[in-house]
Each structure stands twice: as C-alpha cells, then as structure tokens.
Protein backbone atom coordinates (compact mmCIF):
# COMPACT_ATOMS: atom_id res chain seq x y z
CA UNK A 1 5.17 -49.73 52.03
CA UNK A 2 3.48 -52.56 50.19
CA UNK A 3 4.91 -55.72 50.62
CA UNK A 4 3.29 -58.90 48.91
CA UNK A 5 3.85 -62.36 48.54
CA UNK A 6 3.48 -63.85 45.35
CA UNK A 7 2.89 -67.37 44.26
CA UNK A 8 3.99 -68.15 40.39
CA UNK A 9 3.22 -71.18 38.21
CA UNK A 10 3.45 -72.00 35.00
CA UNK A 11 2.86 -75.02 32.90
CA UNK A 12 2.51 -74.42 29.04
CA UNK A 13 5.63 -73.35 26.28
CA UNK A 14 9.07 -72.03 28.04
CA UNK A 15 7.93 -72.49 31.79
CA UNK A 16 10.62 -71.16 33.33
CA UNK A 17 11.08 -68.14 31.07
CA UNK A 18 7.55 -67.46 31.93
CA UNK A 19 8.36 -67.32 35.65
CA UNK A 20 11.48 -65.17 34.84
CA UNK A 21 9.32 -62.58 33.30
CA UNK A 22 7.78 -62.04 36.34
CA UNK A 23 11.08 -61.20 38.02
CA UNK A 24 12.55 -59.33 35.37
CA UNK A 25 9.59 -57.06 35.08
CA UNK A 26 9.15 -56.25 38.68
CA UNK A 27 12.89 -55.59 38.85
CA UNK A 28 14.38 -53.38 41.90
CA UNK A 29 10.94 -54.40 43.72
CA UNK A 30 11.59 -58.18 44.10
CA UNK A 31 12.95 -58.87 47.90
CA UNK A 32 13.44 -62.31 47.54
CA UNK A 33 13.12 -65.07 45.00
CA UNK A 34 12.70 -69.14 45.92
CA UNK A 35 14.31 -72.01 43.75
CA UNK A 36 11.90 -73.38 40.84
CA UNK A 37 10.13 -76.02 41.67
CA UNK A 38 8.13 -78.65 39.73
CA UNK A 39 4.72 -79.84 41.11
CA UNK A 40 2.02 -81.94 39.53
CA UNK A 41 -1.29 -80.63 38.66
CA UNK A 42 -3.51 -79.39 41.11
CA UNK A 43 -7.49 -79.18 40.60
CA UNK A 44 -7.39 -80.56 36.86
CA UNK A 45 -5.07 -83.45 36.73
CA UNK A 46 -5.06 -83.91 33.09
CA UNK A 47 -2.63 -81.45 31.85
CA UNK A 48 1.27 -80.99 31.83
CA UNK A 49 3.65 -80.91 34.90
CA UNK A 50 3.86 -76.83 36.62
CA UNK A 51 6.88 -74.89 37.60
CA UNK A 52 6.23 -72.93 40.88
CA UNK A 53 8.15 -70.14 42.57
CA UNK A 54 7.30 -67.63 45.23
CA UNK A 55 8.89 -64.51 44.87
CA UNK A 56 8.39 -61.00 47.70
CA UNK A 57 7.97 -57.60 46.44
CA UNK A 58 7.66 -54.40 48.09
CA UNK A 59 6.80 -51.33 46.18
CA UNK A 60 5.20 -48.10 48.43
CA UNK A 61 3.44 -47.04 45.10
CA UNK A 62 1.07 -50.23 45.00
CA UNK A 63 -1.44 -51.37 46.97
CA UNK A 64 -3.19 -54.77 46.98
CA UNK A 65 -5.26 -54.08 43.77
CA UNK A 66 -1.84 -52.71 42.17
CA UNK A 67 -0.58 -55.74 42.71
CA UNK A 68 -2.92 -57.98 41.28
CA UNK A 69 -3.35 -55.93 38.19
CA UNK A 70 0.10 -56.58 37.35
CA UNK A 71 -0.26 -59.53 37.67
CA UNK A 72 -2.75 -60.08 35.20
CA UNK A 73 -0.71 -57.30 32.87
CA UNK A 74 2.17 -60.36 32.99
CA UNK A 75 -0.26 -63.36 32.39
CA UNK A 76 -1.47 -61.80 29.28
CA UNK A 77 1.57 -60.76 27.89
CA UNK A 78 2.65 -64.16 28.64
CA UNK A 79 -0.68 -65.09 26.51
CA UNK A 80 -2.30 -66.81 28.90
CA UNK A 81 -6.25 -68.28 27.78
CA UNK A 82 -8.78 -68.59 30.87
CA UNK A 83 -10.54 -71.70 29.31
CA UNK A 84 -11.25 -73.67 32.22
CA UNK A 85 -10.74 -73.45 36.06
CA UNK A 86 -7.18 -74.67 37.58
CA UNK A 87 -6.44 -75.34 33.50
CA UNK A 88 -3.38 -75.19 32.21
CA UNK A 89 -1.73 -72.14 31.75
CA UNK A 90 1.15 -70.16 30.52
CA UNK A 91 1.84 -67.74 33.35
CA UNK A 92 -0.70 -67.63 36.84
CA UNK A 93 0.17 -64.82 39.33
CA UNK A 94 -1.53 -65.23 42.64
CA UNK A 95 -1.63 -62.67 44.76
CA UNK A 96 -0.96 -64.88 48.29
CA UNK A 97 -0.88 -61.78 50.70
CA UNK A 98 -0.14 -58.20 50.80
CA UNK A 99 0.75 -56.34 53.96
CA UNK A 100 -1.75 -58.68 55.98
CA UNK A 101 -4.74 -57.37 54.15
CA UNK A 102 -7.40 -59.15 54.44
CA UNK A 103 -10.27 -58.83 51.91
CA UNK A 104 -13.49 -61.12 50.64
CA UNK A 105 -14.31 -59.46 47.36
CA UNK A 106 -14.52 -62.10 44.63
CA UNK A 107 -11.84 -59.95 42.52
CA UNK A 108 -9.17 -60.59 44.93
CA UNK A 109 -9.81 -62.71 48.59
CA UNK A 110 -6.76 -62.68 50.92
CA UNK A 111 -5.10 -64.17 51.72
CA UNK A 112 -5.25 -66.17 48.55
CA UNK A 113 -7.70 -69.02 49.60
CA UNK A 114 -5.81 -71.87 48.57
CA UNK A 115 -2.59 -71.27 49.80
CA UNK A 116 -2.78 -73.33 53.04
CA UNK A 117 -3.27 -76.61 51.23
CA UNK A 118 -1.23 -76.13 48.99
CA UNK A 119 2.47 -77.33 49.39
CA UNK A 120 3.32 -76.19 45.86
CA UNK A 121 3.15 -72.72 47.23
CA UNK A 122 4.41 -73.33 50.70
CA UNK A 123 7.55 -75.03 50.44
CA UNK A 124 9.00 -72.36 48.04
CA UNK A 125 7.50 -69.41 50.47
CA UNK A 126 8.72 -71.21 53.66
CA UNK A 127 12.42 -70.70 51.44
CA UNK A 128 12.84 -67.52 51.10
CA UNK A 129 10.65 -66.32 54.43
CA UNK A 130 11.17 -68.91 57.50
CA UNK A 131 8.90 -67.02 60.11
CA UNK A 132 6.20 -66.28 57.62
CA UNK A 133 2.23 -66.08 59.00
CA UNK A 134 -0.14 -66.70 56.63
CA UNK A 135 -3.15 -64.09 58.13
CA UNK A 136 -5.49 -66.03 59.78
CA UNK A 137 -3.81 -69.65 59.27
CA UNK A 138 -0.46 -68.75 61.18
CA UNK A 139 2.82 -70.20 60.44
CA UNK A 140 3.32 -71.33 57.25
CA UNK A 141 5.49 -74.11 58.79
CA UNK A 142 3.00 -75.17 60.84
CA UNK A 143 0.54 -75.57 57.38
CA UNK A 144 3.24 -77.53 55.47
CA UNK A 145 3.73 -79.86 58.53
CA UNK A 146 -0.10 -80.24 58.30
CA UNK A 147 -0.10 -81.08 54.47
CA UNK A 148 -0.09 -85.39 53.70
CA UNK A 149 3.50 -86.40 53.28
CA UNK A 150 2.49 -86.86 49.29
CA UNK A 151 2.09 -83.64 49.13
CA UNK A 152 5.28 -82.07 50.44
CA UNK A 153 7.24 -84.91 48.42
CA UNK A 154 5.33 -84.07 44.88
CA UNK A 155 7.00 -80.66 45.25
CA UNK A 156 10.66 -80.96 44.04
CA UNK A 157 13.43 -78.72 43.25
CA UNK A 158 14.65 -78.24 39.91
CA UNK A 159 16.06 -74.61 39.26
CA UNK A 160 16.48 -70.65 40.36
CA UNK A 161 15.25 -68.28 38.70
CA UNK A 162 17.63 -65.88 39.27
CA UNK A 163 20.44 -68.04 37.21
C-alpha cells in the first residue's frame, strides 16, 4: 500500500479545472477529496488569489517518488512555468506525506516542509482526515489551532471538486 496526502493549488487560467485534473487523472486511487478553497498568496504576495484542495490517494504500485513524479507529469500538462519561487502557477502538486516516510533529499523532503504553517493546506486536510498526524509535528489539529487566527480565517470555502 501507498497512501499519500496531497496538497493542490492553483492560481493562473481555469483554477478549478486545474485542480479537477488532478482528480480525474488519478481516478479509482483518490480516497478522499476536501471542498475548494480560496487562500491568498503565500511567499510572493503579488500575484492572483489560489484555489487549494487536499485530496488522499492510495495506489500499492507507487511509492513516494511515484508519487511525486506524477505530480509533476500533471503540472506540466497543466503548463505550468517555474519562473520564480512560491510564483504563480497553473497547477502545484505537493507531495505532503506518503505512508509516514520520512526523507531529506532536496528532490522530495517529507513531510512536505511547509505544511505545518500553512493553514491553506491544513484546514482542507483536517476535512477529509480528522485524526491525521503530520510525522514529526503530530496532529494536524493541534498545528491549525497553533496557526494566527488570520491565517485560519484567509482560508475560505468556495467549491468541491467532485461537483
């Protein structure tokens, strides 16, 4: 079994179709699926509004690396330009966890360093997976509760996905 979380974002031409793609091309191995939600810029401030969504797959046939290279397949498909750090972009896949791996190589850390400050990824996670454990950080409701109000508020609903 390989079970990973995945963090989606996307804020550049049809946002949400971009996010569906994802969903649509991992098909029978998507477990769950959060709401859409919209989130201002994080990193570079200067670019358009993001749609987020986390979404869990499990496929025994892929391993962390698997994973991420998918991933990436999707972004560029979805034609996305690496121009600038936290720029904006047409499709980001972030690999958030996989099975509790943990790993430091620069291609891939997990879990995905970011994720526990990062309410944009936690609120739709803590949806769709209550209990969850980031590894090493523990609950993920313990790490939203830790986030600046402003934070958790600048994350709001706005769709599904799976509509």
């Amino acid at each position: 079994m390989s079970r990973a979380v995945l963090s989606l974002g996307s804020n550049l031409g049809d946002r949400l179709a971009f996010l569906k793609s994802v969903i649509k091309e991992f098909g029978p191995a998507v477990v769950a699926v959060s709401s859409v939600y919209e989130t201002k810029p994080w990193g570079v401030t200067d670019q358009p509004d993001f749609l987020n969504a986390v979404c869990i797959v499990d496929d025994p046939a892929r391993d962390h690396r698997a994973w991420l290279r998918a991933g990436q397949e999707l972004e560029r498909a979805a034609g996305r330009v690496r121009e600038r750090r936290w720029g904006p972009r047409t499709l980001d896949v972030d690999v958030v966890t996989v099975d509790g791996v943990r790993s430091d190589d620069p291609e891939l850390l997990l879990p995905h360093p970011g994720t526990p400050d990062r309410a944009s990824v936690l609120i739709p996670w803590l949806e769709i997976e209550p209990d969850a454990e980031l590894p090493g950080h523990g609950p993920i409701r313990e790490l939203l509760a830790a986030l600046p109000e402003a934070d958790r508020e600048g994350v709001r609903r706005v769709g599904d996905l799976r509509a």
